[in-house]
Protein backbone atom coordinates (compact mmCIF):
# COMPACT_ATOMS: atom_id res chain seq x y z
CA UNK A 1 32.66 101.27 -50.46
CA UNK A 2 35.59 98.59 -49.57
CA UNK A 3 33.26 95.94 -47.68
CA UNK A 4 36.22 93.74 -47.52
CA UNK A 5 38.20 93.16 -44.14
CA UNK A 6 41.77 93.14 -44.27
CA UNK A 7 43.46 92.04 -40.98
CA UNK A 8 46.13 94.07 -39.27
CA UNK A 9 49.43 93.32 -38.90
CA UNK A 10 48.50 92.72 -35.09
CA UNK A 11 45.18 92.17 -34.21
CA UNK A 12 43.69 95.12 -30.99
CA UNK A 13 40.98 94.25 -29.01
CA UNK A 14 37.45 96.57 -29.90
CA UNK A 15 35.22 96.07 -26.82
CA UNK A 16 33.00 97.97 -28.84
CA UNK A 17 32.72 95.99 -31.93
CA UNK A 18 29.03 94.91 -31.96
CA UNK A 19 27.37 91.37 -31.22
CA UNK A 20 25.03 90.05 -28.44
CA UNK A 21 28.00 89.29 -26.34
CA UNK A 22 30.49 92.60 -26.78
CA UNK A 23 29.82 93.91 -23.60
CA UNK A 24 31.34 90.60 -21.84
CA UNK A 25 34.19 89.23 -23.67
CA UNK A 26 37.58 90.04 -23.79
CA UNK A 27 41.04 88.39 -24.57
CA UNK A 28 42.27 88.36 -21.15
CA UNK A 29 41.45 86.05 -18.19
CA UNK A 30 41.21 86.66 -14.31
CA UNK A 31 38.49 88.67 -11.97
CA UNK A 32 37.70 92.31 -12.63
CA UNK A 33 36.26 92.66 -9.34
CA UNK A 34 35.63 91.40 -5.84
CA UNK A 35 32.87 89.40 -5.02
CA UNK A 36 32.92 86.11 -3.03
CA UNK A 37 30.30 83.55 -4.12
CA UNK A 38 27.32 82.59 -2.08
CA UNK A 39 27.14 79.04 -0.34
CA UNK A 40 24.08 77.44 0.64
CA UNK A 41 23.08 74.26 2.75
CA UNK A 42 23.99 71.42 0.42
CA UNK A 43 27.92 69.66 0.27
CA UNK A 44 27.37 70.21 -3.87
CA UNK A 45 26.97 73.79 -4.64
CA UNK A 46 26.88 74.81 -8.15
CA UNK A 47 27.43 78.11 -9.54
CA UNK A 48 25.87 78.19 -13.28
CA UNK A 49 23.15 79.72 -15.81
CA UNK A 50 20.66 77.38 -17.93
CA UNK A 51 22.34 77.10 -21.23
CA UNK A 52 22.96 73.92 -22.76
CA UNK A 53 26.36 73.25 -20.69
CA UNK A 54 24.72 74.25 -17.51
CA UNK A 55 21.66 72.33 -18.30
CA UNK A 56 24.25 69.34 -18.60
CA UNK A 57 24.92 69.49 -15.37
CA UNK A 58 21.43 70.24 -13.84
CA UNK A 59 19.70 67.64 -15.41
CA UNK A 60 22.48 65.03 -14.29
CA UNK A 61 21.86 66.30 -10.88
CA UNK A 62 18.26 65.88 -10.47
CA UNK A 63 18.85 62.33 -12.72
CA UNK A 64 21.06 61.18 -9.63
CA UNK A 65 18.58 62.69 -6.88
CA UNK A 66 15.74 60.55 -8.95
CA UNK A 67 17.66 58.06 -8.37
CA UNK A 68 17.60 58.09 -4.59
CA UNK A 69 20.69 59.71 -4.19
CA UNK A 70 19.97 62.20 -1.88
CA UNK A 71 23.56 63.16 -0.79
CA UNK A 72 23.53 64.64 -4.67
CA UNK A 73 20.94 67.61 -3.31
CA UNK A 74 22.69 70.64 -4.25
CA UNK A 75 22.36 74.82 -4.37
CA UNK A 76 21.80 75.72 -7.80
CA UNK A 77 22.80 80.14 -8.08
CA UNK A 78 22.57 81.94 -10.57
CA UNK A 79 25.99 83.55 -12.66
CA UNK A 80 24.79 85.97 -15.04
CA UNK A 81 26.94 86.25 -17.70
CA UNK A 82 25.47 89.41 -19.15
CA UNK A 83 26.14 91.67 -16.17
CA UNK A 84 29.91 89.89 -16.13
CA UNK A 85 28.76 87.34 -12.97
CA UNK A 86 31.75 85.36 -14.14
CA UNK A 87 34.50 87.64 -13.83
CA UNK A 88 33.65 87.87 -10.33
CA UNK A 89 36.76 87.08 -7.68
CA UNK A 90 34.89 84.00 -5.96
CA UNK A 91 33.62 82.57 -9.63
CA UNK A 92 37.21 82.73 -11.20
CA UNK A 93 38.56 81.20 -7.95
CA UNK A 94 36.44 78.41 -9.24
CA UNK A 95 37.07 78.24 -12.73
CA UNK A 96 39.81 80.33 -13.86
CA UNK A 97 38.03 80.28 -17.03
CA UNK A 98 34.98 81.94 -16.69
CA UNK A 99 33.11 79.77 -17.55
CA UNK A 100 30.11 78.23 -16.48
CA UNK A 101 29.10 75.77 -15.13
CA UNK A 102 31.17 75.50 -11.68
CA UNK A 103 30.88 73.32 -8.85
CA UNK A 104 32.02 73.42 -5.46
CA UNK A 105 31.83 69.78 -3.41
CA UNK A 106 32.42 70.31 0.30
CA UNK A 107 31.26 66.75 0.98
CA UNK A 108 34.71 65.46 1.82
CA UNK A 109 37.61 66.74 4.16
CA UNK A 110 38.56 69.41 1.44
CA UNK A 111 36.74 70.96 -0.66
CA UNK A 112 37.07 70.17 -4.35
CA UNK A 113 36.65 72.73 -7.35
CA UNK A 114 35.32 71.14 -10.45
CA UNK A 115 34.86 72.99 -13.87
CA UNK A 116 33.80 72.91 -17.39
CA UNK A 117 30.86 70.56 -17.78
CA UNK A 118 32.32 67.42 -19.40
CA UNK A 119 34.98 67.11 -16.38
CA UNK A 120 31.96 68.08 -13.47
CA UNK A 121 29.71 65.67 -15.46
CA UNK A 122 32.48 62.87 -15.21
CA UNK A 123 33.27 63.53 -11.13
CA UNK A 124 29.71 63.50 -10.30
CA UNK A 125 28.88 60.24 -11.96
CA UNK A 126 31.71 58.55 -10.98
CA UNK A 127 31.18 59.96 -7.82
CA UNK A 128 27.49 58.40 -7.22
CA UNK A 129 28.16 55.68 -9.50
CA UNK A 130 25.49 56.01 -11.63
CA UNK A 131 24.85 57.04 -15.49
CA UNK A 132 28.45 55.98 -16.42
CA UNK A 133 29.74 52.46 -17.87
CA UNK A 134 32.62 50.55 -14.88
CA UNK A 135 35.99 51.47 -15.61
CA UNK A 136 37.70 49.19 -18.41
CA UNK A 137 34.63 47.87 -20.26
CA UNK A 138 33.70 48.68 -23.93
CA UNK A 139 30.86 50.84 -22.98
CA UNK A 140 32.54 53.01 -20.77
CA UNK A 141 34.97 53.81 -23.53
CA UNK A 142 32.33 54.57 -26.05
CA UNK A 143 30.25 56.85 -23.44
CA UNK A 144 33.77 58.34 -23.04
CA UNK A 145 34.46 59.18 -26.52
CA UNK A 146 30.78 60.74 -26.82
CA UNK A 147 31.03 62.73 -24.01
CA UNK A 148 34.03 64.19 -25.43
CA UNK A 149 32.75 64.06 -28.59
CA UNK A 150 30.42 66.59 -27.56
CA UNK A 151 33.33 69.09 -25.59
CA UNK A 152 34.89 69.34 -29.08
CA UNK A 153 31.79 69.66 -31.38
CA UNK A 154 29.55 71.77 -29.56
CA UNK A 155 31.85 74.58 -29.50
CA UNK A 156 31.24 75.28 -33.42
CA UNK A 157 27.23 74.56 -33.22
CA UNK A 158 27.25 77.55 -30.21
CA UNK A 159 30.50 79.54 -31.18
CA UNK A 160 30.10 79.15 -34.34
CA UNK A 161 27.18 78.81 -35.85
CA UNK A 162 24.72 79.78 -33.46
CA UNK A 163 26.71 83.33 -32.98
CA UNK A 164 27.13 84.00 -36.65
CA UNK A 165 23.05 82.91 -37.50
CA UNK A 166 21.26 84.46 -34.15
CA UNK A 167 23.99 86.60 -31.98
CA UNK A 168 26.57 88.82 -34.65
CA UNK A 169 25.49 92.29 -35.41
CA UNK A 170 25.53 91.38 -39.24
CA UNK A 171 24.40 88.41 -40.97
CA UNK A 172 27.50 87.10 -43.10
CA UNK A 173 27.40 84.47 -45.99
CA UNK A 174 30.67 82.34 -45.48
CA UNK A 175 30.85 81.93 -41.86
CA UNK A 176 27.11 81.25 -41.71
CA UNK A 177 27.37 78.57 -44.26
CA UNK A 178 30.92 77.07 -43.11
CA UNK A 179 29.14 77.08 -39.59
CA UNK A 180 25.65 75.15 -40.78
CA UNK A 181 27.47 72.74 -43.08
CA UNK A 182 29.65 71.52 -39.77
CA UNK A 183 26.11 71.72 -37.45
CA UNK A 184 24.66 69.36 -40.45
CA UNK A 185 27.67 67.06 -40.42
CA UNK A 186 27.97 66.52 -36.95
CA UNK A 187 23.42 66.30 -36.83
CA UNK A 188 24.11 63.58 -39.29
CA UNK A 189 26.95 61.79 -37.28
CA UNK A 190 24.33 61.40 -34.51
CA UNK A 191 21.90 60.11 -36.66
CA UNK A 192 23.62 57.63 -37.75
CA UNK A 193 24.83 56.15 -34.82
CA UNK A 194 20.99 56.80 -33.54
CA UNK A 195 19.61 54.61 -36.21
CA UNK A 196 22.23 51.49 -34.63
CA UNK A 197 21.38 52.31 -31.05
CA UNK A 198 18.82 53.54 -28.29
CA UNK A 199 21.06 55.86 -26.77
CA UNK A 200 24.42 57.14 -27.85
CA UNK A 201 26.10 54.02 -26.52
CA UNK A 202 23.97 51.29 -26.88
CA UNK A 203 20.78 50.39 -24.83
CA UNK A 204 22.05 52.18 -21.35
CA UNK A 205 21.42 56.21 -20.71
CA UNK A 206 24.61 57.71 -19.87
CA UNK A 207 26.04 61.48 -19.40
CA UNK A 208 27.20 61.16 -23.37
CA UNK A 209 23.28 61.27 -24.11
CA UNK A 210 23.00 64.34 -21.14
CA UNK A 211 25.91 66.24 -22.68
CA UNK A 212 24.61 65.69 -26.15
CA UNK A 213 21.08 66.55 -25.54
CA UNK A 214 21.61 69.84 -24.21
CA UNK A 215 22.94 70.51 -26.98
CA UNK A 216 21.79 68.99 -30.44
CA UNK A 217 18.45 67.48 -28.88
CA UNK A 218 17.66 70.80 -27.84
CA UNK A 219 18.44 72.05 -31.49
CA UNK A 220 16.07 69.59 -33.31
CA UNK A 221 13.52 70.21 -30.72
CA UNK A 222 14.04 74.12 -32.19
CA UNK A 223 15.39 75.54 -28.65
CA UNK A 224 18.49 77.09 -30.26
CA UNK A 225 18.75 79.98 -32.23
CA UNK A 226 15.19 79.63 -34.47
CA UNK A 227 17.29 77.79 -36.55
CA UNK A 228 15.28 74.18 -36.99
CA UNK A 229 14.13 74.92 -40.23
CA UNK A 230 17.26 76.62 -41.40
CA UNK A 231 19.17 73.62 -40.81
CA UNK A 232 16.05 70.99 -41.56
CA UNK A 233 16.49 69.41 -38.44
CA UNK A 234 13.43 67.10 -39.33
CA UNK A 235 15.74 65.09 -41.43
CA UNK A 236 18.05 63.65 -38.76
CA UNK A 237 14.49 61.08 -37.64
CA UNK A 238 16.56 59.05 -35.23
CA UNK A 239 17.96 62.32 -33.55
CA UNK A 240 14.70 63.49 -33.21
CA UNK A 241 13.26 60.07 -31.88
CA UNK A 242 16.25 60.31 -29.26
CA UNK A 243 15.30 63.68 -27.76
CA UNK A 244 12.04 63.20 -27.61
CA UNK A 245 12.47 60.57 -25.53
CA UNK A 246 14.85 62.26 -23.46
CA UNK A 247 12.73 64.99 -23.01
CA UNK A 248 9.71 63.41 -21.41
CA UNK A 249 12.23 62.44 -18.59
CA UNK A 250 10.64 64.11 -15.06
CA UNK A 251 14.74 64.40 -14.12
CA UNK A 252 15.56 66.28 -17.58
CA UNK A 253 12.03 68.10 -17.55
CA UNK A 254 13.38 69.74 -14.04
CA UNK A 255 17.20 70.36 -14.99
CA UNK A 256 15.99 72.53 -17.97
CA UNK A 257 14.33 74.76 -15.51
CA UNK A 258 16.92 75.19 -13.19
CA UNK A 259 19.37 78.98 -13.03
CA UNK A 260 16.76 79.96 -16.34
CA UNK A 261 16.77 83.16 -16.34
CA UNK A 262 14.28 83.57 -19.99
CA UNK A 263 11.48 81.91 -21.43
CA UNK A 264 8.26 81.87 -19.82
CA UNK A 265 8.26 82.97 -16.20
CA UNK A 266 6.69 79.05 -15.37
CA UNK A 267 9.96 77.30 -16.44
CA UNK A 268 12.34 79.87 -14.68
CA UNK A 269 13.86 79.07 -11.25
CA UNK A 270 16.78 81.03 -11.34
CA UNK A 271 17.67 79.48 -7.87
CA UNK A 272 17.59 75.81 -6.36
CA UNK A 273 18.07 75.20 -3.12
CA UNK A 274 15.31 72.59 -2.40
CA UNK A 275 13.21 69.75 -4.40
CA UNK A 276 10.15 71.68 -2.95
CA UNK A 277 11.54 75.02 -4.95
CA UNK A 278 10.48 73.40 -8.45
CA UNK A 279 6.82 74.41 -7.35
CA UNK A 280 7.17 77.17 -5.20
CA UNK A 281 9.86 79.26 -6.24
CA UNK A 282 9.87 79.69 -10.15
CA UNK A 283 9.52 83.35 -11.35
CA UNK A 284 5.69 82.99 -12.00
CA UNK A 285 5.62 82.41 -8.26
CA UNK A 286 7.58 84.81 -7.15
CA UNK A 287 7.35 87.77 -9.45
């Protein structure tokens, strides 16, 4: 038995080719069917799931409405990616990507589309003013480069590695090992700059450390993939120090809980529509 690929001449889509996510992807954009979006009471309304880039979002949100800014309320719904949510007319409307996280602001005389987390992240905090360093100072452009730091790297810790360790129908050695040697790298880039620093840019909180903690502090916490001890996560101590910190935050405690849709039925409140929904509406609740 020949267990070695070889690649076509030109590559044809196999929507039946195995993997957690087979059912839902495919190489070519736009909706494949009508469904307008719901809107609730709230100028913000945001149309996501709670994975890390919609738990970006979420916890900046309620970080902003702990804050006192109460014109940042919002309507949290629910896309479900695994019954194809995003493919939906009103979602790719949105975000021609299909992608979540989406957001809608009908605060102003237009409405305004926003998506992909790193650019909502940046219009809401600019927006409020708030967990972002003034325009032309030093620290803005080093919360800058971290927040896009994070849009570039986090694509091969979830894309990449986490598919090919937790998600792909067959474990594989190279990808697998290319993938956790570039998680490690970038675990140890954070570290590093951890062990100079409070927070990713110095002694002030800022979206770069939201962005980057739903991702790798949610990693060396061992909420991705089961893979802390795989990739020894223990060993990056100032990464570790960082998210635990972060986590203890009532803001970021809430934002993890909102559009989760797994986990224990405590955490989950698959919609937000209210402050007062945090203790009345999550699925243990409800169910």
């Amino acid at each position: 038995m020949n267990d070695v690929y070889t690649p076509p001449k030109v590559w044809q889509w196999n929507d039946k080719s195995g993997g957690h996510f087979a059912s839902i992807n495919r190489p070519v954009a736009g909706a494949t069917h009508v469904k307008e979006l719901p809107q609730g009471k709230h100028p913000l309304q945001l149309y996501s799931l709670g994975t890390p880039n919609g738990r970006k979002v979420t916890v900046l949100l309620e970080e902003l409405l702990e804050m006192g800014q109460n014109s940042a309320e919002y309507d949290a719904w629910l896309i479900d990616i695994s019954e194809g949510n995003q493919f939906s007319s009103g979602f790719v409307d949105i975000n021609p990507n299909s992608k979540i996280p989406a957001l809608m602001d009908y605060s102003g005389a237009a409405p305004i589309r926003v998506f992909e987390s790193g650019a909502i992240m940046l219009y809401l905090a600019e927006k409020f003013n708030f967990f972002v360093p003034t325009v032309g100072s030093p620290k803005r452009a080093e919360c800058l480069s971290w927040l896009f730091w994070n849009i570039g790297s986090a694509p091969f810790l979830g894309g990449g590695f986490g598919h090919f360790y937790a998600y792909a129908p067959e474990k594989l050695e190279y990808p697998i090992n290319r993938y956790a040697m570039e998680a490690k790298r970038q675990l140890d880039v954070l570290d590093k700059q951890l062990a100079q620093h409070q927070y990713l840019c110095g002694d002030q909180y800022t979206i770069a450390d939201m962005a980057n903690f739903a991702w790798y502090g949610a990693l060396v916490l061992g909420e991705l993939y089961k893979a802390a001890e795989f990739l020894d996560v223990t060993r990056y101590t100032h990464v570790v120090r960082w998210a635990e910190q972060i986590q203890q935050r009532p803001a970021v405690i809430r934002g993890k809980r909102v559009n989760l849709a797994w986990g224990p039925e405590q955490d989950q409140l698959k919609e937000r529509h209210d402050a007062s929904d945090f203790d009345n509406k999550t699925q243990d609740k409800i169910a």
